[in-house]
N, C-alpha and C. Protein backbone atom coordinates (compact mmCIF):
# COMPACT_ATOMS: atom_id res chain seq x y z
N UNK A 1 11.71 -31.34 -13.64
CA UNK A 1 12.82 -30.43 -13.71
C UNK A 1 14.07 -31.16 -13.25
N UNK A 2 15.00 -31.27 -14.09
CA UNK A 2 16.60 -31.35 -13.44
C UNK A 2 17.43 -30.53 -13.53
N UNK A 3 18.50 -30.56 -12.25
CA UNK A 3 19.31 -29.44 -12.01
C UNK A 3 20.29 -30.47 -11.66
N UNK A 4 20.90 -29.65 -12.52
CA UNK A 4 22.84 -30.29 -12.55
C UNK A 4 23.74 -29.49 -12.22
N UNK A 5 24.47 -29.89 -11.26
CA UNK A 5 25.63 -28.52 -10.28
C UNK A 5 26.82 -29.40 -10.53
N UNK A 6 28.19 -29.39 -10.53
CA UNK A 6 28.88 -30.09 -10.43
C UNK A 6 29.14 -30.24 -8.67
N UNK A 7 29.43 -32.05 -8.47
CA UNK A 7 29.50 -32.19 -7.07
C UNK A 7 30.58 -31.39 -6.31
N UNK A 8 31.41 -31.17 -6.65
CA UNK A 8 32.60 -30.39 -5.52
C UNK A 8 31.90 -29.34 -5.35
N UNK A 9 30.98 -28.81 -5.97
CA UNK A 9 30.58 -27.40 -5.10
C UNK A 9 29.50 -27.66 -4.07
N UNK A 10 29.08 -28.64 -4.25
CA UNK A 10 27.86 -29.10 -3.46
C UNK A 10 28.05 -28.92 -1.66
N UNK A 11 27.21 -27.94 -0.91
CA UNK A 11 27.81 -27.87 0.59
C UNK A 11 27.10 -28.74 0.93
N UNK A 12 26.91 -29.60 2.00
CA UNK A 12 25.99 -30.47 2.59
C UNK A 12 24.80 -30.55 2.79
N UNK A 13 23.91 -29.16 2.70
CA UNK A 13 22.75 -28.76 2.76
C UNK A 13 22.07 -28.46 1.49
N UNK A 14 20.69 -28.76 1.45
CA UNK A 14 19.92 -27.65 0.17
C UNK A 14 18.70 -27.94 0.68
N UNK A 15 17.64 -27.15 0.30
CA UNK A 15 16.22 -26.94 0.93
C UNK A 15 15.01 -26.97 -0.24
N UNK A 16 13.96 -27.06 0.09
CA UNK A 16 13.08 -26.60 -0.82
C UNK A 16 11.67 -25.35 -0.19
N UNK A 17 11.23 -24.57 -0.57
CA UNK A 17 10.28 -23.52 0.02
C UNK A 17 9.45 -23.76 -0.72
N UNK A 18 8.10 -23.83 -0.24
CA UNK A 18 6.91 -23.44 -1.34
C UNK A 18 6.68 -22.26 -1.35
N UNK A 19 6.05 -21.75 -2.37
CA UNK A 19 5.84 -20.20 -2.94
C UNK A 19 4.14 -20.38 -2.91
N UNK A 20 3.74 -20.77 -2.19
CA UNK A 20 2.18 -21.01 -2.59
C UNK A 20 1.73 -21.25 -1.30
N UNK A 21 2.27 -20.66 -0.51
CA UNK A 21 1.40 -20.28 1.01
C UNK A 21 1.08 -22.05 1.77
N UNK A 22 1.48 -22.88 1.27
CA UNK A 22 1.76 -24.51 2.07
C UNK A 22 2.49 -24.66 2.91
N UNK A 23 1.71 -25.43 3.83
CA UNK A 23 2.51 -25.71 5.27
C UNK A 23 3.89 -26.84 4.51
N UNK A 24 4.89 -26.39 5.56
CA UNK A 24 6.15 -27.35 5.26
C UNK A 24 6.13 -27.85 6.35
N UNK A 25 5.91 -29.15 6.69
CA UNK A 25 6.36 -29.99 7.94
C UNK A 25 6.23 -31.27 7.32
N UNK A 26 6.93 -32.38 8.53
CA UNK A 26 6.80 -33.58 8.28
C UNK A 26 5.64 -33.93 8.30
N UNK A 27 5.33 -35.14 7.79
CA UNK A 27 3.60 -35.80 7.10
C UNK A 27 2.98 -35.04 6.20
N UNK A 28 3.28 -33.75 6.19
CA UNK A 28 2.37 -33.04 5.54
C UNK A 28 3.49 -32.56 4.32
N UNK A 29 3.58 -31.41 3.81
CA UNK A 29 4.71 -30.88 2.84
C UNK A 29 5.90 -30.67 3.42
N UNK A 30 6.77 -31.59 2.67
CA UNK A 30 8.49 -31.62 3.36
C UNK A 30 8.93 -30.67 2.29
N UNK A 31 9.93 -29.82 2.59
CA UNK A 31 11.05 -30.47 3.32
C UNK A 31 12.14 -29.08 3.27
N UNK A 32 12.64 -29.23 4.74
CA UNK A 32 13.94 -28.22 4.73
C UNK A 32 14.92 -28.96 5.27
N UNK A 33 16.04 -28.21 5.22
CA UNK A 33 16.90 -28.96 6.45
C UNK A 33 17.71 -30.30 5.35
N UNK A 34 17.41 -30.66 3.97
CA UNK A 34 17.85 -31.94 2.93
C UNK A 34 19.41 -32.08 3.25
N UNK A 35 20.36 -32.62 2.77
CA UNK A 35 21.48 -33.21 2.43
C UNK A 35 21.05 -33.94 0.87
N UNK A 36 22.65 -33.91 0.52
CA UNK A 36 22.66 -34.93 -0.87
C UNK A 36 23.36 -35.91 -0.21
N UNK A 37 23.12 -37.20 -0.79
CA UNK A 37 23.74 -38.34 -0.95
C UNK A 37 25.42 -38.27 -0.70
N UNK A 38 26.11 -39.00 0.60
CA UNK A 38 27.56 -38.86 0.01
C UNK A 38 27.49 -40.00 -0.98
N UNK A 39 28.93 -39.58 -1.53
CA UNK A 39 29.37 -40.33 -2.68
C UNK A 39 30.78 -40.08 -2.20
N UNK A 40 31.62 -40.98 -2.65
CA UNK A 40 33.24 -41.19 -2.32
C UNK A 40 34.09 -39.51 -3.40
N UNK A 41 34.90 -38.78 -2.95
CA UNK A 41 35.56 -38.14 -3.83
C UNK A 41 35.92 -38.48 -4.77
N UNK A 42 35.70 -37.51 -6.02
CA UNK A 42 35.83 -37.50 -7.78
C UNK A 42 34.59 -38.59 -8.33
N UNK A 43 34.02 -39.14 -7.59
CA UNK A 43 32.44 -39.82 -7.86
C UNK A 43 31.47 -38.84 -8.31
N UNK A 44 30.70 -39.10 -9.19
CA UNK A 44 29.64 -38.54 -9.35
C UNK A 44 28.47 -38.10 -8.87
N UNK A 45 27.55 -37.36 -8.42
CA UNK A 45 26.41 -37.47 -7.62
C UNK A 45 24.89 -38.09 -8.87
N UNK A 46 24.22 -38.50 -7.70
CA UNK A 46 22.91 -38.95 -9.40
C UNK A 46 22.60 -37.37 -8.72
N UNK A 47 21.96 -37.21 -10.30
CA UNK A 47 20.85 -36.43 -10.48
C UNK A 47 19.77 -36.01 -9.14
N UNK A 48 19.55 -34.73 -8.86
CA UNK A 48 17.97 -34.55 -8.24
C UNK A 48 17.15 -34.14 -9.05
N UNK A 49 16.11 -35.23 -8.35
CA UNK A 49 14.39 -34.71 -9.58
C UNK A 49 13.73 -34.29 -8.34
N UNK A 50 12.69 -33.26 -9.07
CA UNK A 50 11.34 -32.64 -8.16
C UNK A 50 10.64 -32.66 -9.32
N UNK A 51 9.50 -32.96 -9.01
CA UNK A 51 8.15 -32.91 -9.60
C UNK A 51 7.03 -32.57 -8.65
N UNK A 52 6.47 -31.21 -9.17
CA UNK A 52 5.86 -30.28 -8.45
C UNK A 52 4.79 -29.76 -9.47
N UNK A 53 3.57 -29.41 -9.07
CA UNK A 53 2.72 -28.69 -9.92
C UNK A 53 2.43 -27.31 -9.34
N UNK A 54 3.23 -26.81 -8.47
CA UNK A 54 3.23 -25.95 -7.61
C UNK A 54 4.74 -25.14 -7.84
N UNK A 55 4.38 -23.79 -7.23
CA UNK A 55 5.51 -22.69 -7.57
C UNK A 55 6.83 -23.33 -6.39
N UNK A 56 7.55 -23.73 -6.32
CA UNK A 56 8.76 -23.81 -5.82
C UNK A 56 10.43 -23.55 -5.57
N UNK A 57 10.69 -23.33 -4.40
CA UNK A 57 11.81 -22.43 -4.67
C UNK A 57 13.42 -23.28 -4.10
N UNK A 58 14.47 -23.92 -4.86
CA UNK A 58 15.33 -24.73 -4.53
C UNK A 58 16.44 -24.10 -3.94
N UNK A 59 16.96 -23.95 -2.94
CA UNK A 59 18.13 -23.33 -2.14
C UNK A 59 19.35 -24.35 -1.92
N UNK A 60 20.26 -24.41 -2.75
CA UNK A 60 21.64 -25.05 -2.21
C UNK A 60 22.81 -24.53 -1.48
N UNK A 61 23.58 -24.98 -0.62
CA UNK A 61 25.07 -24.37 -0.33
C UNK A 61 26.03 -24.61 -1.24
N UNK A 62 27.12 -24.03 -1.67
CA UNK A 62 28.11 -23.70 -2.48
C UNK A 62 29.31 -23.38 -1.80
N UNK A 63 30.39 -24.25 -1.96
CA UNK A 63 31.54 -24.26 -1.25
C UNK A 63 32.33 -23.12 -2.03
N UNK A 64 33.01 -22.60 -1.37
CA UNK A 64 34.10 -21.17 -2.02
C UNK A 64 35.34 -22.22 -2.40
N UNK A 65 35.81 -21.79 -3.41
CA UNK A 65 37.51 -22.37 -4.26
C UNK A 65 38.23 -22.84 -2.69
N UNK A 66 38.48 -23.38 -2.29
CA UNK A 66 39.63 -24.37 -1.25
C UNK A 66 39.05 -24.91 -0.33
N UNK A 67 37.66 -24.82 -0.20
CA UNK A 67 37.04 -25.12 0.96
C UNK A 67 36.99 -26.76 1.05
C-alpha cells in the first residue's frame, strides 16, 4: 500500500494500530509514537510503504492552513 499526503500538511507524528488483537511494543510489533523523515522546506518527502498481511490502522497529524 502507498499513501501520498502532500508534505506541508504532514505534523511530526503518525502511528500505526493493529486491528487484530497484537501486542505493539518494541522487539515484538512496532510501532507508535513514528515521525517522518525531515526534509529541508519545499523538498519532497519519499514515499511511506507498509506491507502487512494483517488488518491495520494508519493515524497521521495534519497541520491547519498557517500553522
Amino acid at each position: 500500500m502507498l499513501l501520498s499526503t502532500p508534505s506541508l500538511l504532514h505534523k511530526p507524528i503518525m502511528y500505526l494500530l493493529s486491528l487484530d488483537d497484537q501486542v505493539l511494543q518494541f522487539g515484538k510489533l512496532v510501532s507508535t509514537s513514528n515521525t517522518y523523515e525531515p526534509v529541508a522546506p519545499g523538498n519532497p518527502r519519499k514515499p511511506v510503504t507498509l506491507t502487512t498481511d494483517q488488518p491495520l490502522l494508519w493515524s497521521m497529524g495534519i497541520r491547519k492552513e498557517g500553522e
